[in-house]
Protein backbone atom coordinates (compact mmCIF):
# COMPACT_ATOMS: atom_id res chain seq x y z
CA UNK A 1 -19.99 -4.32 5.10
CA UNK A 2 -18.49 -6.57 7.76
CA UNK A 3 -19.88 -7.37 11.03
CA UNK A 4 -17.78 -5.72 13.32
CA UNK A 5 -16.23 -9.36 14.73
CA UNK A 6 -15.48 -10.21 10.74
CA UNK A 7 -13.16 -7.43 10.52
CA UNK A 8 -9.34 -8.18 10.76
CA UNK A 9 -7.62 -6.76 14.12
CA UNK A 10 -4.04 -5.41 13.37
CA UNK A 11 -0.54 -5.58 15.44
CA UNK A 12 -0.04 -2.08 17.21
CA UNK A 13 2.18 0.42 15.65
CA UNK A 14 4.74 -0.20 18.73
CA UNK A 15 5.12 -4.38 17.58
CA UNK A 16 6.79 -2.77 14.52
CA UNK A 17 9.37 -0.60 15.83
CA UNK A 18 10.40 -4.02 18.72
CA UNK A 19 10.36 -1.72 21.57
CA UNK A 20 13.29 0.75 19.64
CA UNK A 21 13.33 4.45 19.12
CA UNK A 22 12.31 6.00 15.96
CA UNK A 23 13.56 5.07 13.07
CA UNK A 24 14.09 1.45 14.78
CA UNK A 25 16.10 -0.36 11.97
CA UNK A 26 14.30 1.84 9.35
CA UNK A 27 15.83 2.73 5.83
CA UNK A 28 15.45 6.38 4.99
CA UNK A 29 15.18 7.22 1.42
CA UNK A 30 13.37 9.86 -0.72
CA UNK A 31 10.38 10.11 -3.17
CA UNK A 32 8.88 12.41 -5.35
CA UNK A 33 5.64 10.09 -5.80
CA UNK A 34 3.36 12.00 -2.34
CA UNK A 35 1.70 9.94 -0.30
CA UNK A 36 -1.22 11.13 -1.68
CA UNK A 37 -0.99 10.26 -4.79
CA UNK A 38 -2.09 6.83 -3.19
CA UNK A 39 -5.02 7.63 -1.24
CA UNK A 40 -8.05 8.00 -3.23
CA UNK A 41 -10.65 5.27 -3.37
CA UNK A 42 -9.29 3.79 -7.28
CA UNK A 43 -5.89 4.36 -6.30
CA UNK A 44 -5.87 1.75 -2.79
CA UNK A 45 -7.78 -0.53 -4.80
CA UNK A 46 -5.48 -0.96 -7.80
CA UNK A 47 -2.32 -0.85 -5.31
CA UNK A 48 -4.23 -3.15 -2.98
CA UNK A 49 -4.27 -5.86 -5.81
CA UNK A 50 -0.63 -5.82 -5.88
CA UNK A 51 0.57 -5.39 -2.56
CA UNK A 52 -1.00 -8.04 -0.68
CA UNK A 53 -1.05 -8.63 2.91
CA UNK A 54 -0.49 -4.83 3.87
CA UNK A 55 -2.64 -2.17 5.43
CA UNK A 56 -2.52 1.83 5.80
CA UNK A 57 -2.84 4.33 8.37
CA UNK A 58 -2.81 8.12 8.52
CA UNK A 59 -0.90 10.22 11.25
CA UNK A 60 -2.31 13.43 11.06
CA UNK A 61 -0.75 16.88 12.14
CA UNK A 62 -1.70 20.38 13.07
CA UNK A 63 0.73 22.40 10.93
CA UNK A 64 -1.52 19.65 8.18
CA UNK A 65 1.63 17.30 7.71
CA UNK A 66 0.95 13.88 7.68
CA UNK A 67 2.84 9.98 7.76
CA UNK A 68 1.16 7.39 5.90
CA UNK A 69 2.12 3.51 7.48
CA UNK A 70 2.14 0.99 5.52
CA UNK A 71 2.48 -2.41 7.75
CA UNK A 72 2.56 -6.05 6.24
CA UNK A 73 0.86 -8.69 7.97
CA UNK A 74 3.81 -10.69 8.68
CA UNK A 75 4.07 -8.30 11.52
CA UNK A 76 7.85 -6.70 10.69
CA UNK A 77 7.76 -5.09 7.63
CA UNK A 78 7.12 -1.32 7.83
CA UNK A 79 7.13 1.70 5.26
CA UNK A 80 6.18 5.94 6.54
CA UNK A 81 6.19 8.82 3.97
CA UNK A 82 6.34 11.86 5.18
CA UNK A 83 3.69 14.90 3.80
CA UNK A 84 4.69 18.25 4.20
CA UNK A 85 2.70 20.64 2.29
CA UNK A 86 4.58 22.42 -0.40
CA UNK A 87 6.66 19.97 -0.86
CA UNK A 88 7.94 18.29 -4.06
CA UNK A 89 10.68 15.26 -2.40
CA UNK A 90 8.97 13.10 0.61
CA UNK A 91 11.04 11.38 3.08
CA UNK A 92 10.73 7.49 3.28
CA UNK A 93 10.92 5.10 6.15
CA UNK A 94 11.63 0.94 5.11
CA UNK A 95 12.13 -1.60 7.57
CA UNK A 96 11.14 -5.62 7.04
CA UNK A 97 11.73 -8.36 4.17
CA UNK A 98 9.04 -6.16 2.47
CA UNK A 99 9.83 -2.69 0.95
CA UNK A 100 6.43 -2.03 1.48
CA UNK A 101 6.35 1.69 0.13
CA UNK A 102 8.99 0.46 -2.85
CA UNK A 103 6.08 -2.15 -3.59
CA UNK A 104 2.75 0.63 -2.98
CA UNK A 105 4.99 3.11 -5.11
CA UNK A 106 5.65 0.43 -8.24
CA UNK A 107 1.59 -0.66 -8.32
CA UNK A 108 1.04 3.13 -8.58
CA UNK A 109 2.59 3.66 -11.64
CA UNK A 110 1.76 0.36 -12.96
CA UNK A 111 -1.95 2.01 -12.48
CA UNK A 112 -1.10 5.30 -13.77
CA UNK A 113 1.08 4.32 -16.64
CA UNK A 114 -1.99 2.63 -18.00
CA UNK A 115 -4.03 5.44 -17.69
CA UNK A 116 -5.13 5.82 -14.38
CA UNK A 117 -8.12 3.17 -15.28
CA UNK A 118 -11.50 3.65 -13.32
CA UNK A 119 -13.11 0.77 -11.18
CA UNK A 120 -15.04 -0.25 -14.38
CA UNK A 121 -12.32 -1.45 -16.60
CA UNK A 122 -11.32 -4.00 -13.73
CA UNK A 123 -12.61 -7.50 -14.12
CA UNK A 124 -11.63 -10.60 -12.14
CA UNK A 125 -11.99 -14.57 -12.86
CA UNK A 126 -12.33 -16.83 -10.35
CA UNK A 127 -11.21 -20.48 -11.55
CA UNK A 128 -11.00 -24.01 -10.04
CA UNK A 129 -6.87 -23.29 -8.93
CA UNK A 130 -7.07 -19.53 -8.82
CA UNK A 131 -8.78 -15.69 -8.87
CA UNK A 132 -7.28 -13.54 -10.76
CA UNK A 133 -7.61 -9.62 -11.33
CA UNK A 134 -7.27 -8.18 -14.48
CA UNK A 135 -7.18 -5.29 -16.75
CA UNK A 136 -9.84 -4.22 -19.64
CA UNK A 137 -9.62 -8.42 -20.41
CA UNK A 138 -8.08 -11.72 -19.03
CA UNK A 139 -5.41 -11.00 -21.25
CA UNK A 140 -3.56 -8.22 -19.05
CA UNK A 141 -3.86 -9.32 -15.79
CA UNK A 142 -2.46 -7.34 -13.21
CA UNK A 143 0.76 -7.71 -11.41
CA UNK A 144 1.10 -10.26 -8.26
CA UNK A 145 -2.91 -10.25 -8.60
CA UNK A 146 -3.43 -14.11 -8.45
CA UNK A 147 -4.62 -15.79 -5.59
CA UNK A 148 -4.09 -19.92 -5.62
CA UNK A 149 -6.28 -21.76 -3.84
């Protein structure tokens, strides 16, 4: 665990949006993957190896909707999906170089055409010029999981 001046301080939601009203400059689109598809401890780490520089947040509801943010660390790039229970199509929010829920929603299936592989059939090799992150061996490494040093 990180001492609490280790861990990383994020932009506020606001520095997103540039001071405009809701959707700002956002793209809306549709999904039928649900937000929470993506939010169990296996699934953020195998989409968090391939969409780099990003981090989540949960706006919860009463009626037990929920958005889920996903904001890139360049500080304009912005994705919300919409939860509404019962629901089968999810409405999506873009906005940035990034299509950051396009980008969470292709590592998904990357993950869960494969199987929907547990924590112990990840491996990762760190070398001279890189780390990378791989699959069952070094021989199926994982999308955009290679970090040059």
């Amino acid at each position: 665990m990180r001492l609490r001046q280790q861990r990383a301080t994020f932009p506020p939601h606001e520095r997103y949006m540039g001071g405009r009203a809701w959707p700002a400059d956002g793209v809306r689109s549709t999904t039928t993957t649900p937000p929470s598809a993506v939010g169990g401890w296996i699934e953020q780490f195998a989409v968090g190896l391939q969409v780099h520089d990003a981090w989540w947040s949960v706006e919860r509801y009463d009626d037990g909707a929920y958005t889920l943010w996903t904001y890139g660390l360049d500080g304009t790039s912005w994705a919300s999906v919409d939860h509404e229970p019962g629901e089968t199509e999810f409405v999506v929010h873009q906005s940035g170089p990034r299509r950051l829920w396009d980008e969470t929603e292709a590592a998904y299936h990357w993950w869960s055409d494969r199987g929907r592989p547990g924590f112990e059939r990840f491996g990762l090799t760190a070398g001279p010029r890189s780390t990378v992150a791989w699959l069952d061996d070094e021989s199926c490494p994982v999308p955009g999981a290679e970090w040059l040093r």
